[in-house]
C-alpha atoms as a PDB file:
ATOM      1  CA  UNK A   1      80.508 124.024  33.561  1.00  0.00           C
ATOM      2  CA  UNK A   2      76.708 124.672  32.255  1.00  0.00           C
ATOM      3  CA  UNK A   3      75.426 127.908  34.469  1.00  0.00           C
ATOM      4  CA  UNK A   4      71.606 128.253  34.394  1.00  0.00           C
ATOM      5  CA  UNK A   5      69.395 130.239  33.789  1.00  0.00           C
ATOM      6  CA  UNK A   6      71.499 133.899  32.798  1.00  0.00           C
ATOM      7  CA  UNK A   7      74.981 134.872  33.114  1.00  0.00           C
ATOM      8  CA  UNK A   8      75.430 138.365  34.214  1.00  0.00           C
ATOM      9  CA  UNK A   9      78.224 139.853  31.460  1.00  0.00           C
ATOM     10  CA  UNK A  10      77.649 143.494  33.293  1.00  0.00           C
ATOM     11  CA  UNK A  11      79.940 141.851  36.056  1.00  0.00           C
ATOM     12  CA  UNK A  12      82.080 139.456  34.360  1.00  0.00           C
ATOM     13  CA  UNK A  13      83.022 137.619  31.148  1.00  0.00           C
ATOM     14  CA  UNK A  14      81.604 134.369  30.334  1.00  0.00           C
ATOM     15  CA  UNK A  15      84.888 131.972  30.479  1.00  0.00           C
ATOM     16  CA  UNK A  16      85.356 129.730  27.576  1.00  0.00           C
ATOM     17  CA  UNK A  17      84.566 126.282  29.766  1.00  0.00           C
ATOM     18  CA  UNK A  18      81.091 127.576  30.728  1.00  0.00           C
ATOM     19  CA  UNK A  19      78.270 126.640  28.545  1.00  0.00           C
ATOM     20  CA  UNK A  20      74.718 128.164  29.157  1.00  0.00           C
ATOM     21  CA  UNK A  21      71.894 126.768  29.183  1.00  0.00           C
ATOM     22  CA  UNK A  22      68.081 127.107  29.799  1.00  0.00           C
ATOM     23  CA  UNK A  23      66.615 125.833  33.152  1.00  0.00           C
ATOM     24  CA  UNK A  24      64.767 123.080  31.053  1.00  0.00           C
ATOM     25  CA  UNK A  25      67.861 121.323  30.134  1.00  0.00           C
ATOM     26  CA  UNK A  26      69.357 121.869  33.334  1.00  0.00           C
ATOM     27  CA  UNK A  27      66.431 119.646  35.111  1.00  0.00           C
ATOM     28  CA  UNK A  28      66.843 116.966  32.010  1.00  0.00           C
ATOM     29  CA  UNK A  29      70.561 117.248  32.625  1.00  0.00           C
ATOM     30  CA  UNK A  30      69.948 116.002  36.600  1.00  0.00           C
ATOM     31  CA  UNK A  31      67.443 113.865  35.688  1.00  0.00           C
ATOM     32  CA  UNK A  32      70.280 112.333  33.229  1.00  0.00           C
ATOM     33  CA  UNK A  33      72.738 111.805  35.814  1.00  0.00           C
ATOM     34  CA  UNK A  34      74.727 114.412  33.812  1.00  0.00           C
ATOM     35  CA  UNK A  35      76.141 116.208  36.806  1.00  0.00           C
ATOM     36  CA  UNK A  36      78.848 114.868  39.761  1.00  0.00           C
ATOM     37  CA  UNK A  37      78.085 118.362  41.751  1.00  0.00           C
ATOM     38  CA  UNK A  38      75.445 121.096  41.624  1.00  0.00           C
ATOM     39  CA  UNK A  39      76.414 124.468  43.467  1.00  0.00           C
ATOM     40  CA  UNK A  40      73.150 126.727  43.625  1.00  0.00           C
ATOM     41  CA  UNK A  41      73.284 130.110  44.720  1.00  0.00           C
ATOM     42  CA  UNK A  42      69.162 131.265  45.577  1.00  0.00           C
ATOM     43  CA  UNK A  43      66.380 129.379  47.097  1.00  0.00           C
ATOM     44  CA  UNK A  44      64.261 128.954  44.218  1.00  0.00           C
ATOM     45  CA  UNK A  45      67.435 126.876  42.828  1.00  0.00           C
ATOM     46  CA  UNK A  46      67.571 125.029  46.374  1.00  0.00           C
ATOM     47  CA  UNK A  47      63.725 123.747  45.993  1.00  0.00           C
ATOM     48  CA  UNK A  48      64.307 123.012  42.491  1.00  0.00           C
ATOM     49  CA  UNK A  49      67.211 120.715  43.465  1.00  0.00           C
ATOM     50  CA  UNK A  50      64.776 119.257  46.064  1.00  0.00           C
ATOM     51  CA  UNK A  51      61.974 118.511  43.703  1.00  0.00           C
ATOM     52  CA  UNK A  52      63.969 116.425  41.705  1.00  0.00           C
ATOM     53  CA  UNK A  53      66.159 115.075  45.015  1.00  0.00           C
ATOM     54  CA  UNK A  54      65.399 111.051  43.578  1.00  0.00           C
ATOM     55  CA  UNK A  55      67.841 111.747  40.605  1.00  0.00           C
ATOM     56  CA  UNK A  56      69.991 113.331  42.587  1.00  0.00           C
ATOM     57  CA  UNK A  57      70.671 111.232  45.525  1.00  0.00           C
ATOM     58  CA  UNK A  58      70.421 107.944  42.854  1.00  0.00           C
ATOM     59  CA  UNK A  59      73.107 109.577  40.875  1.00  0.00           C
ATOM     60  CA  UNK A  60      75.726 110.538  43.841  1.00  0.00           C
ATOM     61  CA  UNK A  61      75.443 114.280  43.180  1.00  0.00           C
ATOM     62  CA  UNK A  62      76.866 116.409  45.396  1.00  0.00           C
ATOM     63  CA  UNK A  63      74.729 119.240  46.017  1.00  0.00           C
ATOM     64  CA  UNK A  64      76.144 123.005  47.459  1.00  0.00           C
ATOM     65  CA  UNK A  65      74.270 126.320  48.435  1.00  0.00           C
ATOM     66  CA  UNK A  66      76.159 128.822  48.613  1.00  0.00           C
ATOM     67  CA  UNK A  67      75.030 131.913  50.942  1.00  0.00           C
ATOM     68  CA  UNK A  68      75.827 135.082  50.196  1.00  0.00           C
ATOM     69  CA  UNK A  69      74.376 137.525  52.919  1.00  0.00           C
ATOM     70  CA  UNK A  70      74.551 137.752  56.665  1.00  0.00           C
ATOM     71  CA  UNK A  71      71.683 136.062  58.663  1.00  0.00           C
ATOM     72  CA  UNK A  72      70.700 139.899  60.201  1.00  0.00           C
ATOM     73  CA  UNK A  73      70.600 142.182  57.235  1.00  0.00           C
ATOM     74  CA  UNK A  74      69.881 146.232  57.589  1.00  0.00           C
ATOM     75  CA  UNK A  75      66.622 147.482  55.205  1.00  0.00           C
ATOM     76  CA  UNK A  76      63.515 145.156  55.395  1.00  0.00           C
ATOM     77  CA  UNK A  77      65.416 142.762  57.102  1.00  0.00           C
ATOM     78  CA  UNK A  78      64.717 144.494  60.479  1.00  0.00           C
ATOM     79  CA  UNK A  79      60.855 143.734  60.056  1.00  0.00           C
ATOM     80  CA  UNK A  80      59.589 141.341  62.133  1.00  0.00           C
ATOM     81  CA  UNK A  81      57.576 139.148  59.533  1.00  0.00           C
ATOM     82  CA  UNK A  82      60.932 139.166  57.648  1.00  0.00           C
ATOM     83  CA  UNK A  83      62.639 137.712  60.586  1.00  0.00           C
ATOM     84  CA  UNK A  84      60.751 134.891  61.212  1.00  0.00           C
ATOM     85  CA  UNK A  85      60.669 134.114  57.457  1.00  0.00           C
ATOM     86  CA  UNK A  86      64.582 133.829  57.897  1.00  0.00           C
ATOM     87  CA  UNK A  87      64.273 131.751  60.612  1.00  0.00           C
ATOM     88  CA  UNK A  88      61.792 129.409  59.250  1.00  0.00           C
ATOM     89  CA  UNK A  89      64.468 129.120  56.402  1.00  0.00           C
ATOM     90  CA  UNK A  90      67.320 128.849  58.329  1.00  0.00           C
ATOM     91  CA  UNK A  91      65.463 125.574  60.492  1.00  0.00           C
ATOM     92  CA  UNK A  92      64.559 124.311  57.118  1.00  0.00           C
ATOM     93  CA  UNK A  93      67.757 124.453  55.782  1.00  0.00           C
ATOM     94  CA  UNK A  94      69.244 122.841  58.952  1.00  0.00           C
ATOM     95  CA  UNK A  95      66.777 119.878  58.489  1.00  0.00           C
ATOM     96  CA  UNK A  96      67.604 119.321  54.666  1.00  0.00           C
ATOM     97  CA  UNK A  97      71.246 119.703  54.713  1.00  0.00           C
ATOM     98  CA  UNK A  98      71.012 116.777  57.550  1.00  0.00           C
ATOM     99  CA  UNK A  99      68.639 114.706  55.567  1.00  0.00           C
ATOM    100  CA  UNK A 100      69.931 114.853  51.886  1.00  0.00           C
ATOM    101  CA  UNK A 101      73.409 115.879  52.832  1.00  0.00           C
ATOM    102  CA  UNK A 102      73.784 119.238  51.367  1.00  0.00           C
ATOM    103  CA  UNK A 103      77.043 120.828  51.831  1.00  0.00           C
ATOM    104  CA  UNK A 104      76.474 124.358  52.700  1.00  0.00           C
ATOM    105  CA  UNK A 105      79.473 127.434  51.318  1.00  0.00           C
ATOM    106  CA  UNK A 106      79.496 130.682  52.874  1.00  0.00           C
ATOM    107  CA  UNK A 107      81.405 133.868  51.203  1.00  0.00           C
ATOM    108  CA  UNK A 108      83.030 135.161  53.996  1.00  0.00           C
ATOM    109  CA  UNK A 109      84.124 134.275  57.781  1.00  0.00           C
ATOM    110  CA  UNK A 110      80.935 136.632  59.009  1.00  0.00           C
ATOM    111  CA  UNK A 111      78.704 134.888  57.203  1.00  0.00           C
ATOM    112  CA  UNK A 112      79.170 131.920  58.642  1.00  0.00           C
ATOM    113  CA  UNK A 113      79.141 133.108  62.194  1.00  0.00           C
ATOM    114  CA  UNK A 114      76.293 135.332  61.839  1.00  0.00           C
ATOM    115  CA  UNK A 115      74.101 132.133  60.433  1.00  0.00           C
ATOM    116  CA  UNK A 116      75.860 130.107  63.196  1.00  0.00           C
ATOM    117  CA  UNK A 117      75.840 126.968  60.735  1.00  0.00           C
ATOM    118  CA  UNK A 118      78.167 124.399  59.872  1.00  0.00           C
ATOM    119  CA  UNK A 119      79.479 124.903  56.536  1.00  0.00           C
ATOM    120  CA  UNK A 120      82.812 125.902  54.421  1.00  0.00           C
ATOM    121  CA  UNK A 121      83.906 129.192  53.817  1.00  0.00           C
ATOM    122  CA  UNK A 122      85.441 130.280  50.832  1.00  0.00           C
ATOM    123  CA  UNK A 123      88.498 132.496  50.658  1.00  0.00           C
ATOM    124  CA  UNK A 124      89.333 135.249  48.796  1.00  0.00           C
ATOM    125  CA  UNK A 125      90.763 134.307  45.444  1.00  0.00           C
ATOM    126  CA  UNK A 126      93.377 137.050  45.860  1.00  0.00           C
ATOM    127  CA  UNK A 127      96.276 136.982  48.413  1.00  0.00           C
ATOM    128  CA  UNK A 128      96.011 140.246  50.253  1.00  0.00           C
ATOM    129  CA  UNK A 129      99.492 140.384  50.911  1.00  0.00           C
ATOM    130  CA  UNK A 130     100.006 140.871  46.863  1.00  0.00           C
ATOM    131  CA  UNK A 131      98.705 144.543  47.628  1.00  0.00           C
ATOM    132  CA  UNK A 132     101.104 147.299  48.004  1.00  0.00           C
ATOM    133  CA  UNK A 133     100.527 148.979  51.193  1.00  0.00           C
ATOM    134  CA  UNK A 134      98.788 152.407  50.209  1.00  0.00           C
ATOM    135  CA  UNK A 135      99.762 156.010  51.250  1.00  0.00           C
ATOM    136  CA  UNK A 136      95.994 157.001  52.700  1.00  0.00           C
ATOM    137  CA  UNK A 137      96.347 159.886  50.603  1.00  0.00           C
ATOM    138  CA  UNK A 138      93.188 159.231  49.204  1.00  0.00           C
ATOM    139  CA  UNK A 139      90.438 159.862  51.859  1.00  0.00           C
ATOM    140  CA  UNK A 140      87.347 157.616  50.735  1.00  0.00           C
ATOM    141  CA  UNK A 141      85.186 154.939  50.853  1.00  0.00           C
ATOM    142  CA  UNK A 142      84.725 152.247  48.253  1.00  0.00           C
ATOM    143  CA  UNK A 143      81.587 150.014  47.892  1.00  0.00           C
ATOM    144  CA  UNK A 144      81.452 146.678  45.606  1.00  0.00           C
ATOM    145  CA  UNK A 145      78.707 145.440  44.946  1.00  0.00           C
ATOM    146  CA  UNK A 146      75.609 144.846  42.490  1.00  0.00           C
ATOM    147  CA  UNK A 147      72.056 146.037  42.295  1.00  0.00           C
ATOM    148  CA  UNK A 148      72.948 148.244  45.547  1.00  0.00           C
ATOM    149  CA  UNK A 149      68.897 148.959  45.900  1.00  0.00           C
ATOM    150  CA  UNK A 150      67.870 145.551  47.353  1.00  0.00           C
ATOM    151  CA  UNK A 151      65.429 145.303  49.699  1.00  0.00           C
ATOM    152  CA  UNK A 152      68.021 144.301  52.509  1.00  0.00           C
ATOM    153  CA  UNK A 153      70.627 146.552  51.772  1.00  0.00           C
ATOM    154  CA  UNK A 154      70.362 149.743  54.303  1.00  0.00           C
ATOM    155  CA  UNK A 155      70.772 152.235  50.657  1.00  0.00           C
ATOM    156  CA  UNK A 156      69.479 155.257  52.744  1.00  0.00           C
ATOM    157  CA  UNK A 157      72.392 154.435  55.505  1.00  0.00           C
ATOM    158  CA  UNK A 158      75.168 154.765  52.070  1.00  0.00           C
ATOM    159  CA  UNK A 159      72.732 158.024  50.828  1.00  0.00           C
ATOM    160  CA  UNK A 160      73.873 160.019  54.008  1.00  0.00           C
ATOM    161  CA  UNK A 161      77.207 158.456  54.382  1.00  0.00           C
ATOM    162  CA  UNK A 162      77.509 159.648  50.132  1.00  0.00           C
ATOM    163  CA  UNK A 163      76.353 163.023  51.677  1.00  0.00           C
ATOM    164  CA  UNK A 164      79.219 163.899  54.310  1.00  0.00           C
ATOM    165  CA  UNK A 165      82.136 161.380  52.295  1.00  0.00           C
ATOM    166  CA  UNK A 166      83.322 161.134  48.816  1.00  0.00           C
ATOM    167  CA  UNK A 167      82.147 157.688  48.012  1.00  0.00           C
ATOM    168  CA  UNK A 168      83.341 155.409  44.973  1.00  0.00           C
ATOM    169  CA  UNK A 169      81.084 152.536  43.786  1.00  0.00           C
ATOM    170  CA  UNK A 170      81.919 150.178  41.784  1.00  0.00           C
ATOM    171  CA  UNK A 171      79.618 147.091  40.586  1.00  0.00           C
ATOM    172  CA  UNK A 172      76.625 146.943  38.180  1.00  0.00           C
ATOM    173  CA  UNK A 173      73.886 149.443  39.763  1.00  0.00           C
ATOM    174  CA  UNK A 174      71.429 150.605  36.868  1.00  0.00           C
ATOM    175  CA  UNK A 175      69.794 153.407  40.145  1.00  0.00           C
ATOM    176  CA  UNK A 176      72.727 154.992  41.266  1.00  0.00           C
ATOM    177  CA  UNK A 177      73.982 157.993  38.172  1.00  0.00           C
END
C-alpha cells in the first residue's frame, strides 16, 4: 500500500506493507497506471483524483471516498453558510460518483443514513460478541477520537458533560491535559 501525504504514528503503527510517499509521486504513480484502486479519505484528495480523472478512468482504477462524519454535525456545522456548503458538496458528489463511477464507503450505519446516499458501509473490524459482558461497576463515559477540537465537533457540549461525569478520553488530542 503507498499512503500519501503523512501517516499519523500518534494513532497507530505504520504496518510493514505500507510504503509512504510524497503527494508528488503519488500523482506520477496515477499518471503511471501504478494503482488498480485509490481509497481517499478528504476532499482535497477527491479533487485531486478528479484533476487527473483521464489516467484514471484509462487505467481501470477504481476510485473510493470514504466519509467519515455525519451529514448534520453539532459546532459550526449548525451555521447556515456551512449548511449549504454541505449541500453543495453532497449534490456534487452525487453527480461525480454517477459520472466517473466512484464508489462511495461510509464508517458506520448512521453515516450512511444521515447522508441518505448509496454507498457501502464498513463494519467494525472487531466482533462485539468477543467482549465479555461488563459488571457497570464503573460509572463513566468514554470518548475515542482524535483532534477532539474540530470545528464540527460540539467540544463545549463534552466540557459540561466532563463537568457533572467522570469522562475518559482516549485518542490523540494535543488541547485536552
Amino acid at each position: 500500500f503507498d499512503i500519501c501525504p503523512a501517516w499519523d504514528y500518534d494513532a497507530r503503527v505504520l504496518p510493514n506493507n505500507f510504503n509512504l510517499i510524497t503527494l508528488k509521486e503519488a500523482v506520477e504513480n496515477i499518471r503511471k497506471g501504478k494503482y488498480k484502486t485509490i481509497i481517499t479519505h478528504e476532499k482535497k484528495d477527491l479533487l485531486l483524483i478528479l484533476k487527473n480523472i483521464n489516467y484514471i478512468k484509462d487505467n481501470k482504477v477504481n476510485v473510493i471516498y470514504t466519509i467519515h462524519g455525519r451529514y448534520h454535525r453539532g459546532g459550526i456545522a449548525n451555521k447556515r453558510y456551512y449548511r449549504i456548503a454541505k449541500f453543495i458538496f453532497k449534490e456534487f458528489l452525487k453527480s461525480i460518483v454517477k459520472l466517473y463511477d466512484i464508489s462511495i464507503v461510509f464508517i458506520a450505519p448512521c453515516v450512511k443514513v444521515s447522508w441518505n446516499m448509496d454507498g457501502f458501509v464498513i463494519t467494525p473490524g472487531q466482533d462485539i460478541v468477543e467482549f465479555e459482558d461488563s459488571d457497570f461497576s464503573i460509572n463513566k463515559l468514554l470518548v475515542v477520537g482524535n483532534n477532539l477540537h474540530r470545528h464540527y465537533f460540539r467540544f463545549s457540549l463534552l466540557n459540561k458533560i466532563v463537568e457533572k461525569f467522570p469522562v475518559d478520553i482516549i485518542g490523540s488530542n494535543p488541547k485536552i491535559p
